[in-house]
PDB file of N, CA and C in Angstrom:
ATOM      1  N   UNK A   1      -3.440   8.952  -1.715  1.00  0.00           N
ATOM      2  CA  UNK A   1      -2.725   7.704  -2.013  1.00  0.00           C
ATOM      3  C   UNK A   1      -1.723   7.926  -3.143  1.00  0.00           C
ATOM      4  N   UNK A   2      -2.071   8.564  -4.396  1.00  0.00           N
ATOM      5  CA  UNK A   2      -1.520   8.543  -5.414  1.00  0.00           C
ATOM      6  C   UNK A   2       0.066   9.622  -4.895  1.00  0.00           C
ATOM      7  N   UNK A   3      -0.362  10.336  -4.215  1.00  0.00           N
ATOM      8  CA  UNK A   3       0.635  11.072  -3.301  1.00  0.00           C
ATOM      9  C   UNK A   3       1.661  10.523  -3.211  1.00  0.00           C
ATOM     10  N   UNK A   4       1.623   9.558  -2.419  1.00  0.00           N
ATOM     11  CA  UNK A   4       2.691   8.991  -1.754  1.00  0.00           C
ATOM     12  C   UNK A   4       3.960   8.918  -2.404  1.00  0.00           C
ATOM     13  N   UNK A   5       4.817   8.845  -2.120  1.00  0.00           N
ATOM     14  CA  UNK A   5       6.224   8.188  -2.787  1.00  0.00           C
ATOM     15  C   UNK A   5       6.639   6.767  -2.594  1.00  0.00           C
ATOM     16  N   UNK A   6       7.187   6.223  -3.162  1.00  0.00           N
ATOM     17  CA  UNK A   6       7.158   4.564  -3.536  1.00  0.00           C
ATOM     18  C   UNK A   6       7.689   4.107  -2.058  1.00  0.00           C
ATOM     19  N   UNK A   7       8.858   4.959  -0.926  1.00  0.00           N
ATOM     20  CA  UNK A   7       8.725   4.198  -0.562  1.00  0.00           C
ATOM     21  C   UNK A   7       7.585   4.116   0.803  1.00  0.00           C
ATOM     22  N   UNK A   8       7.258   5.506   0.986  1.00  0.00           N
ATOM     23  CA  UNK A   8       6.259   5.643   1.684  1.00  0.00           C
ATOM     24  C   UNK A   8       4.998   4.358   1.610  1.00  0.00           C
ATOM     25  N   UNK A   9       4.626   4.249  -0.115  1.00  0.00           N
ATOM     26  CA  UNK A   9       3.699   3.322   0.017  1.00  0.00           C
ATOM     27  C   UNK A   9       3.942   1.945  -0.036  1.00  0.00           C
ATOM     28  N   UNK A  10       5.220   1.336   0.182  1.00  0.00           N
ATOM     29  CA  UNK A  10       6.116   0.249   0.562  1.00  0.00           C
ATOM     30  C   UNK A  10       5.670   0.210   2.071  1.00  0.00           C
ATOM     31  N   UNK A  11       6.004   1.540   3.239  1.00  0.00           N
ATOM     32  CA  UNK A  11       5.747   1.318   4.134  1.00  0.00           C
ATOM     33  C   UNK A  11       4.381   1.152   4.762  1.00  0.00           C
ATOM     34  N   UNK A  12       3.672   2.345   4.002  1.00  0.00           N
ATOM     35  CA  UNK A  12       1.892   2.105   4.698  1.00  0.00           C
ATOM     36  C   UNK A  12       1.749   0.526   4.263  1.00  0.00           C
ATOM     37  N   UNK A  13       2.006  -0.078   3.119  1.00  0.00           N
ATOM     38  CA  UNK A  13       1.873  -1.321   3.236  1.00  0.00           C
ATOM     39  C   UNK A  13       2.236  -2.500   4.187  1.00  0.00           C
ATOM     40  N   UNK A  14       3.524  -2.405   4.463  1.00  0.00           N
ATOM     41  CA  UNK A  14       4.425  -3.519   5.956  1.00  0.00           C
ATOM     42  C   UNK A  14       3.347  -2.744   7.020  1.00  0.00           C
ATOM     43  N   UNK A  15       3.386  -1.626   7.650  1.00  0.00           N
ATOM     44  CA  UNK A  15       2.551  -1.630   8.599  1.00  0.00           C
ATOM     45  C   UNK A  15       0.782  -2.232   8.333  1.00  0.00           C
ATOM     46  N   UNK A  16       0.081  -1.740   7.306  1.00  0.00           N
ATOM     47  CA  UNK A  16      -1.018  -2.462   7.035  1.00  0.00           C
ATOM     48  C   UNK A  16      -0.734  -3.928   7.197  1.00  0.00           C
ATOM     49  N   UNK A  17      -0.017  -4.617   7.192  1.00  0.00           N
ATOM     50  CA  UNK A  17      -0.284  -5.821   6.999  1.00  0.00           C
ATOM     51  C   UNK A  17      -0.382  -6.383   8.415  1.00  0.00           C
ATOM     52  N   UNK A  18       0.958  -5.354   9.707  1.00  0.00           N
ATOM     53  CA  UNK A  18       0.910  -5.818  10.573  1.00  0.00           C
ATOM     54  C   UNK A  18      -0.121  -5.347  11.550  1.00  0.00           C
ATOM     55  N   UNK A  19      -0.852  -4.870  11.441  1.00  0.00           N
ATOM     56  CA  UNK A  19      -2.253  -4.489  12.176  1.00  0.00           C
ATOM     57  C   UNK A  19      -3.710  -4.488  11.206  1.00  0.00           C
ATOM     58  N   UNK A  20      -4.136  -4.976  12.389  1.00  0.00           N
ATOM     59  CA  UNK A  20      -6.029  -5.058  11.540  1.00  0.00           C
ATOM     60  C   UNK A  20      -6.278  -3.900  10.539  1.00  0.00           C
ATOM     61  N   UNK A  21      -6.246  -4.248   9.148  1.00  0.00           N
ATOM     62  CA  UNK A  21      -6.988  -3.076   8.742  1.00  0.00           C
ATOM     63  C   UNK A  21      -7.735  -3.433   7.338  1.00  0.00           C
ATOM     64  N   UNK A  22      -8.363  -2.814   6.662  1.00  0.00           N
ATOM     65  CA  UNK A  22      -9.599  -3.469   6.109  1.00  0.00           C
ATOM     66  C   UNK A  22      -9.249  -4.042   5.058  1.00  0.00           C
ATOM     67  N   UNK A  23      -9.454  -5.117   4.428  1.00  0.00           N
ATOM     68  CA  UNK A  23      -8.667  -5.854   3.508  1.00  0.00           C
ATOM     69  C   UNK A  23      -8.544  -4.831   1.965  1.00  0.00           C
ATOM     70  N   UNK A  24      -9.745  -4.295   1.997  1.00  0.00           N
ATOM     71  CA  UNK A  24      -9.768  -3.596   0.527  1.00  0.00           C
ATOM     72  C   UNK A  24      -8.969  -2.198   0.809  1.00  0.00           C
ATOM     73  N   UNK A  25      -8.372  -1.525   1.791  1.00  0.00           N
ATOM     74  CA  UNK A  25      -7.728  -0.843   1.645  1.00  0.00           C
ATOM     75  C   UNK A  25      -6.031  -1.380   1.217  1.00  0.00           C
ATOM     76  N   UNK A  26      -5.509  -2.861   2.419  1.00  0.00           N
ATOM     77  CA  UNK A  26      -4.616  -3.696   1.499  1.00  0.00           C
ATOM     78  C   UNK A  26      -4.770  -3.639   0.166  1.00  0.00           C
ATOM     79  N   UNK A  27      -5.590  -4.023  -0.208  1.00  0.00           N
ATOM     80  CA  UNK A  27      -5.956  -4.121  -1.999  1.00  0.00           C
ATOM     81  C   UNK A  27      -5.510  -2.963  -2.637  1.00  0.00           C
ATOM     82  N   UNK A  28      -6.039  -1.618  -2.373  1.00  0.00           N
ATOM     83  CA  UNK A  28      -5.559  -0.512  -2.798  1.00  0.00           C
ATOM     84  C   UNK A  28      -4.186  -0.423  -2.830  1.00  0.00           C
ATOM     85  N   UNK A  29      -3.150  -0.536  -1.568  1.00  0.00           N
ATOM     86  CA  UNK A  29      -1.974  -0.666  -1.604  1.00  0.00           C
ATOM     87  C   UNK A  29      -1.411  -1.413  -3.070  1.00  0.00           C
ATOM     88  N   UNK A  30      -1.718  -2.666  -2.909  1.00  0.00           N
ATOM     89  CA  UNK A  30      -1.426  -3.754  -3.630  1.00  0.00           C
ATOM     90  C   UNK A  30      -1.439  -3.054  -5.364  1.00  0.00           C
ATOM     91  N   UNK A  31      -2.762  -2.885  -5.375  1.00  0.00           N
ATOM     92  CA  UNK A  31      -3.084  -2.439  -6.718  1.00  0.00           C
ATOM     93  C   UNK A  31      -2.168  -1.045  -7.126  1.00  0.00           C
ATOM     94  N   UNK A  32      -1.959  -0.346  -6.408  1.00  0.00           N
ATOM     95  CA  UNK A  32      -1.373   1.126  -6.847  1.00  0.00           C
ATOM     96  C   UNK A  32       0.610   0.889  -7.035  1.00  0.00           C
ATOM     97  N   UNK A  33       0.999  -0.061  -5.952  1.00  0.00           N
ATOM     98  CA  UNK A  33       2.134  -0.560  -6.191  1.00  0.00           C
ATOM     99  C   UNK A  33       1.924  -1.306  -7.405  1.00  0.00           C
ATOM    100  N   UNK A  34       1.505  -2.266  -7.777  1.00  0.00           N
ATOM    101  CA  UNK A  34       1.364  -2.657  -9.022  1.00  0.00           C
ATOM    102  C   UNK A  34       1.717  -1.931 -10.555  1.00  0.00           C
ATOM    103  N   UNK A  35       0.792  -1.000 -10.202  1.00  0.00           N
ATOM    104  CA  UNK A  35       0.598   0.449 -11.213  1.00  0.00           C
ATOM    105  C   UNK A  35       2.216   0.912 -11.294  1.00  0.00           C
ATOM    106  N   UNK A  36       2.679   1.088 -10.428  1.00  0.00           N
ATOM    107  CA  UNK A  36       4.340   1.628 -10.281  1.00  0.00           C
ATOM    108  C   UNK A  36       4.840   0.532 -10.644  1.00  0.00           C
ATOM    109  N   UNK A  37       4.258  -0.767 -10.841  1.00  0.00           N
ATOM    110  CA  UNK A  37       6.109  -1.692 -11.639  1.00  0.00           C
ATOM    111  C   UNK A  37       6.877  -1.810 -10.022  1.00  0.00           C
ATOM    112  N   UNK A  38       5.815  -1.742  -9.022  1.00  0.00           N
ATOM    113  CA  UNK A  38       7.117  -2.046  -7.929  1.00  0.00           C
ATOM    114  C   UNK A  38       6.899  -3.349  -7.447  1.00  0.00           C
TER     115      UNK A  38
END
């Protein structure tokens, strides 16, 4: 996760949102963008 590049984890996020996937991994998204000020 921490991997990613900002906008990579911009995108795993838009796709997470548009298919079932487990809310606390959303969260992770959420939280790590956070961490970046994005």
């Amino acid at each position: 996760m921490l991997k990613l590049s900002n906008a990579a984890l911009l995108e795993a996020y838009e796709r997470a949102k548009k298919i079932r996937v487990e809310p606390a991994f959303i969260k992770l998204l959420v939280e790590e963008m956070k961490r970046r000020g994005m």
